[in-house]
C-alpha atoms as a PDB file:
ATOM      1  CA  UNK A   1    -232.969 210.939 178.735  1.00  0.00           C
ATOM      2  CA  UNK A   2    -232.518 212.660 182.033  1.00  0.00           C
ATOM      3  CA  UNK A   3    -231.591 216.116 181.403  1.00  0.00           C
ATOM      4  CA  UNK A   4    -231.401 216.195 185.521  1.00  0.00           C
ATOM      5  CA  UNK A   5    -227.351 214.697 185.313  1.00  0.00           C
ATOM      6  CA  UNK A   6    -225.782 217.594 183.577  1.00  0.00           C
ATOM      7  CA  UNK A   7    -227.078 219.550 186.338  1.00  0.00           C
ATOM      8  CA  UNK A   8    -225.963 217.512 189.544  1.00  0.00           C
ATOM      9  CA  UNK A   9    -226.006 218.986 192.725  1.00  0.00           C
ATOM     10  CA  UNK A  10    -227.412 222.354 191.202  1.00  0.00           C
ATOM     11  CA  UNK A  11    -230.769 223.314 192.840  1.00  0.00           C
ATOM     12  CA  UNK A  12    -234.516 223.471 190.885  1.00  0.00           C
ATOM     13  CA  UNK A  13    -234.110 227.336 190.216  1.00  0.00           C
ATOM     14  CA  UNK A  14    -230.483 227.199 189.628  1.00  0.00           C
ATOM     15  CA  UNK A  15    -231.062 224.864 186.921  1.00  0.00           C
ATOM     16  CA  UNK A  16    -234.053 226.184 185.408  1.00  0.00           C
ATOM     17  CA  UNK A  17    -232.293 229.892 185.317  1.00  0.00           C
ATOM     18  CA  UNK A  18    -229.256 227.467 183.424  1.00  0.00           C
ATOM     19  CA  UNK A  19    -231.502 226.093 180.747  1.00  0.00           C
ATOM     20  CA  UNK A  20    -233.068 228.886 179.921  1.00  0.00           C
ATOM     21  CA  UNK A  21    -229.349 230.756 179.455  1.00  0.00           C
ATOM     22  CA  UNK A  22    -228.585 227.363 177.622  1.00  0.00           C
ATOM     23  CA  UNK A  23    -231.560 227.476 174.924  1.00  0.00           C
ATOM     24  CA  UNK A  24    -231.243 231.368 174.774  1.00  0.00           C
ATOM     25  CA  UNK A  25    -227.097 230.695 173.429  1.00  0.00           C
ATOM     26  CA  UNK A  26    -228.688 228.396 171.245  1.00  0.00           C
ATOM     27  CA  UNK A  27    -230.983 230.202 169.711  1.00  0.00           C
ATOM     28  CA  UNK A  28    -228.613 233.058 168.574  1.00  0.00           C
ATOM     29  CA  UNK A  29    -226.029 230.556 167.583  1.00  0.00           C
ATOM     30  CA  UNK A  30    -228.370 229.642 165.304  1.00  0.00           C
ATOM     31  CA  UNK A  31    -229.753 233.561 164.078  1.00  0.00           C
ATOM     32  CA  UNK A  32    -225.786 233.876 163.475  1.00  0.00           C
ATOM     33  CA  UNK A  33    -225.748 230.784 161.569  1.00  0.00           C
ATOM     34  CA  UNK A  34    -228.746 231.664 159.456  1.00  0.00           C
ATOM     35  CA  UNK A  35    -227.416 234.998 158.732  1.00  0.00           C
ATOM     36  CA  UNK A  36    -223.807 233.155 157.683  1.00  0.00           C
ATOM     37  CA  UNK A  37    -225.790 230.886 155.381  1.00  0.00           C
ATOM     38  CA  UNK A  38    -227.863 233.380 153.678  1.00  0.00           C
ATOM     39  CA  UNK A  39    -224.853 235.160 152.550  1.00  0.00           C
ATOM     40  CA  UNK A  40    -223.218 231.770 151.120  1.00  0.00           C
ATOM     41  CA  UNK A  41    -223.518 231.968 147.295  1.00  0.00           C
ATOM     42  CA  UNK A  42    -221.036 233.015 143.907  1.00  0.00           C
ATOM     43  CA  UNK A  43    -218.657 235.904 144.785  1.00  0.00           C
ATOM     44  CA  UNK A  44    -217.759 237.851 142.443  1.00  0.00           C
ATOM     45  CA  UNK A  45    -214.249 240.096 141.968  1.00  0.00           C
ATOM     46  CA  UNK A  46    -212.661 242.602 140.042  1.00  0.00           C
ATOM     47  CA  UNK A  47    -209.067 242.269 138.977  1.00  0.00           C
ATOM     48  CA  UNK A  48    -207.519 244.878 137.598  1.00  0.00           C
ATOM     49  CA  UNK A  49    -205.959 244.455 133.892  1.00  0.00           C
ATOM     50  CA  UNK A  50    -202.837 243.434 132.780  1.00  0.00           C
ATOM     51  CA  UNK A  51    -201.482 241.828 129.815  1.00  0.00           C
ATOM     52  CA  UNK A  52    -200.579 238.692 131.376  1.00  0.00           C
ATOM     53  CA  UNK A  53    -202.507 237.031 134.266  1.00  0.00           C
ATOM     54  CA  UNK A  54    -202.670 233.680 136.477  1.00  0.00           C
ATOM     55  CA  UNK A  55    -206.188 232.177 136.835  1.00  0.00           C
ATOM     56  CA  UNK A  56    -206.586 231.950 140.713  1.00  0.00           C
ATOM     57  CA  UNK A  57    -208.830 228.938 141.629  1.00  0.00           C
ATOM     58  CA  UNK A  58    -208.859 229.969 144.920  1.00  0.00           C
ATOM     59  CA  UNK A  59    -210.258 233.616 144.103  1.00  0.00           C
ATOM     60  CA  UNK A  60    -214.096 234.632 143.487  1.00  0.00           C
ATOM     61  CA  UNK A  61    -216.213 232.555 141.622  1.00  0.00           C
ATOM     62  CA  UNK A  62    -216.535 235.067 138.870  1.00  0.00           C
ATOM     63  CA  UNK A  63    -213.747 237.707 138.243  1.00  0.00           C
ATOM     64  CA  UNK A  64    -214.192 240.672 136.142  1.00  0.00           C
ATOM     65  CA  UNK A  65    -211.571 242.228 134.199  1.00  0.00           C
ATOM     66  CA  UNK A  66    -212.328 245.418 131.937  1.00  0.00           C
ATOM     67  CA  UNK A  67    -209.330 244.770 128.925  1.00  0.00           C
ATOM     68  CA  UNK A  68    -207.804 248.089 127.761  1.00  0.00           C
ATOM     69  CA  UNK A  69    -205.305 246.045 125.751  1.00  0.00           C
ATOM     70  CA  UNK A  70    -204.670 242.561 124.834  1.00  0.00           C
ATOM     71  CA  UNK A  71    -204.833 239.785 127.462  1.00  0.00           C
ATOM     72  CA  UNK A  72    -202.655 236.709 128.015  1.00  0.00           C
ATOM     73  CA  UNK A  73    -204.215 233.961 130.393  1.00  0.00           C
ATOM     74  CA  UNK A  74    -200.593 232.843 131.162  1.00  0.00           C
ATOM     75  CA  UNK A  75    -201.319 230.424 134.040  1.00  0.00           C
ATOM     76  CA  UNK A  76    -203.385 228.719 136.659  1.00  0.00           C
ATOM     77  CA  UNK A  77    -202.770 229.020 140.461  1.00  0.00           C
ATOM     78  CA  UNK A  78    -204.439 227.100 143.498  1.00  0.00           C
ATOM     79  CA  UNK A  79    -205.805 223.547 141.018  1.00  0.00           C
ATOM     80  CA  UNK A  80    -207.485 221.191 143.593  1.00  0.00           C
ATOM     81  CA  UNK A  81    -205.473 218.060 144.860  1.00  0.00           C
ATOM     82  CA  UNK A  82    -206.525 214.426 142.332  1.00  0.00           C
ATOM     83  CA  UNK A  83    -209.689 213.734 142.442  1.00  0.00           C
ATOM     84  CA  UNK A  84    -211.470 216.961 143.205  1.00  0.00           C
ATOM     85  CA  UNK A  85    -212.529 219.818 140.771  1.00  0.00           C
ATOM     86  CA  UNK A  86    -212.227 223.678 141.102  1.00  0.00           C
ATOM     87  CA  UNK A  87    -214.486 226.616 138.596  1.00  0.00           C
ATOM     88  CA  UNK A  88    -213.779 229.892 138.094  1.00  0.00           C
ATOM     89  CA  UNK A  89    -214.979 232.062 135.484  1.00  0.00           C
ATOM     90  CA  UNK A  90    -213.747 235.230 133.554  1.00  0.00           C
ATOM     91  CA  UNK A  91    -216.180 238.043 132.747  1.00  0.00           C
ATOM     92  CA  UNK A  92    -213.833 239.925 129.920  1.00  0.00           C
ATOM     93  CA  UNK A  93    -215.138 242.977 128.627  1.00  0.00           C
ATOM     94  CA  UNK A  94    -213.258 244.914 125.450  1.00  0.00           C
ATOM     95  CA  UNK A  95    -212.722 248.546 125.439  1.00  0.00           C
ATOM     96  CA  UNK A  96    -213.530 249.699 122.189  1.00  0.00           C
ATOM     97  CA  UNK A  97    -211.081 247.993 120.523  1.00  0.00           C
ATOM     98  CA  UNK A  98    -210.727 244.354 119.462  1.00  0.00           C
ATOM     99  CA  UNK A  99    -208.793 242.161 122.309  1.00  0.00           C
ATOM    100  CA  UNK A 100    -206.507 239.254 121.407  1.00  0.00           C
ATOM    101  CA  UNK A 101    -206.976 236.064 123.922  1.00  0.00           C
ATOM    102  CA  UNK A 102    -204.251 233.734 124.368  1.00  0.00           C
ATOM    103  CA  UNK A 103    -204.242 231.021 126.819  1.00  0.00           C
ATOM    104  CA  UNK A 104    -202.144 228.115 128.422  1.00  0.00           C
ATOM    105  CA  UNK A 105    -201.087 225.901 126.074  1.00  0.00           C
ATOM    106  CA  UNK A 106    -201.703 223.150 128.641  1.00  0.00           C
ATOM    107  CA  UNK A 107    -205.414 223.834 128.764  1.00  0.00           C
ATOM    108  CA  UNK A 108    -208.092 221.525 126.874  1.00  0.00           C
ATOM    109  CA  UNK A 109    -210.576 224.411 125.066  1.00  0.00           C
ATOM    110  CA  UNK A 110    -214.424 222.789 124.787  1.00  0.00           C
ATOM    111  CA  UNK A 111    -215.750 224.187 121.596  1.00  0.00           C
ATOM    112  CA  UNK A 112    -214.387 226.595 119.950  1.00  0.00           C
ATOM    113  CA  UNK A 113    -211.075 228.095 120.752  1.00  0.00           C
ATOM    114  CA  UNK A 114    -211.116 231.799 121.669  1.00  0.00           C
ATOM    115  CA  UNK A 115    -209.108 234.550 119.907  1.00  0.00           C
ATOM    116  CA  UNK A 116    -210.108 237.774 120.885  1.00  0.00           C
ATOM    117  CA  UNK A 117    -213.109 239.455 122.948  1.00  0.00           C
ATOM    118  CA  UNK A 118    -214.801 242.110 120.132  1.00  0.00           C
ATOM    119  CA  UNK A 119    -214.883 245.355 120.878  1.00  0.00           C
ATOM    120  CA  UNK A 120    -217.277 246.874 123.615  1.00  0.00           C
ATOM    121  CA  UNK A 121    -218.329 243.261 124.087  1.00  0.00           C
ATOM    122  CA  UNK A 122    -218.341 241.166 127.128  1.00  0.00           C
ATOM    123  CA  UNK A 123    -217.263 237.155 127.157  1.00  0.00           C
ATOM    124  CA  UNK A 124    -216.846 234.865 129.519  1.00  0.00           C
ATOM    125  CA  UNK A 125    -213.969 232.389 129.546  1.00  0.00           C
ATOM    126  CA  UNK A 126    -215.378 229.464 132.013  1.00  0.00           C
ATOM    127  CA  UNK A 127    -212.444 227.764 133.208  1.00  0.00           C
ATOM    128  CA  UNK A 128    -213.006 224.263 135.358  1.00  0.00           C
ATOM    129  CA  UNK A 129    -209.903 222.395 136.675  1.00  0.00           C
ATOM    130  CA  UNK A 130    -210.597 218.386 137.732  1.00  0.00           C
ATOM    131  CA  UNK A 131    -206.846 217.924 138.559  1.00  0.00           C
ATOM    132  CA  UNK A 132    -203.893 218.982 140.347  1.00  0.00           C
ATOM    133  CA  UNK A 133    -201.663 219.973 136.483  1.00  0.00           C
ATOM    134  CA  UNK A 134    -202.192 222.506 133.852  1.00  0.00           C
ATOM    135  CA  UNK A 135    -202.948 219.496 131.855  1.00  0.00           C
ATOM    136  CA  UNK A 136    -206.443 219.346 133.977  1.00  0.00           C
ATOM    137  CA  UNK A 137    -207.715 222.441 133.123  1.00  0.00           C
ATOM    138  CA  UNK A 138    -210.897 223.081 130.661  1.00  0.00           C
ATOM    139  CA  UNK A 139    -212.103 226.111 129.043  1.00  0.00           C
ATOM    140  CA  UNK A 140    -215.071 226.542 127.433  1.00  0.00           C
ATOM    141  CA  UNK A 141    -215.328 230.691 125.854  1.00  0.00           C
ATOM    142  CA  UNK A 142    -218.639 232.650 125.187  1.00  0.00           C
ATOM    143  CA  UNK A 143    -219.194 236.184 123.875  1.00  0.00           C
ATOM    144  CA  UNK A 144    -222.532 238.158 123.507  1.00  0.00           C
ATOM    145  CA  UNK A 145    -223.613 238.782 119.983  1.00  0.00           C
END
């Protein structure tokens, strides 16, 4: 390879001083990368209650939601296109009351099907869609003992 052609008609010190600006851009393009890459990982959110809420596929990986009352998991937003699969998962954790949990109908439950989240307990509803319809969607529900 002869490094000399990107460099035509550019004199010895001229094109030293230009490699050395050249692998010096490099280098911190790649400190910026590292530092992109080493904060790549689960995020995690918290939504704020309400009775009734739409699972967001496109939101963090894990969402937190503190239940004061009874919760509805009415719907699910963003489902990746056929042929690809989407996670989230729910972190739900009951006030000190028991919290009914009612879900799409649509959804396939793994296991057993979840009814509430017990009081000052924390559960967490893993949802994983592997289709575009609400037909696609699994849940799978887990609470602490």
């Amino acid at each position: 390879m002869n490094s000399g052609k990107c460099f035509f008609g550019i004199g010895t010190k001229e094109r030293q001083a230009l490699k050395l600006q050249l692998l010096c851009e490099i280098q911190s393009a790649i400190a910026a990368l590292g530092a992109v890459v080493a904060n790549l990982g689960p995020t995690v959110e918290a939504i704020a209650y309400a009775a009734s809420i739409d699972v967001d596929f496109d939101g963090a990986d894990y969402q937190t939601i503190a239940l004061t009352g009874d919760i509805d998991l009415n719907a699910s937003l963003n489902r990746p296109v056929a042929g690809r699969a989407k996670s989230v998962a729910l972190v739900l954790t009951a006030d000190g009351s028991d919290r009914a949990l009612t879900y799409n109908a649509n959804w396939t439950v793994i296991g057993t099907a979840p009814t509430q989240v017990t009081a000052s307990k924390t559960g967490i509803v893993s949802l994983t869609a592997i289709g575009p319809n609400e037909t696609d969607v699994l849940i799978v529900y887990q609470e602490e003992p």
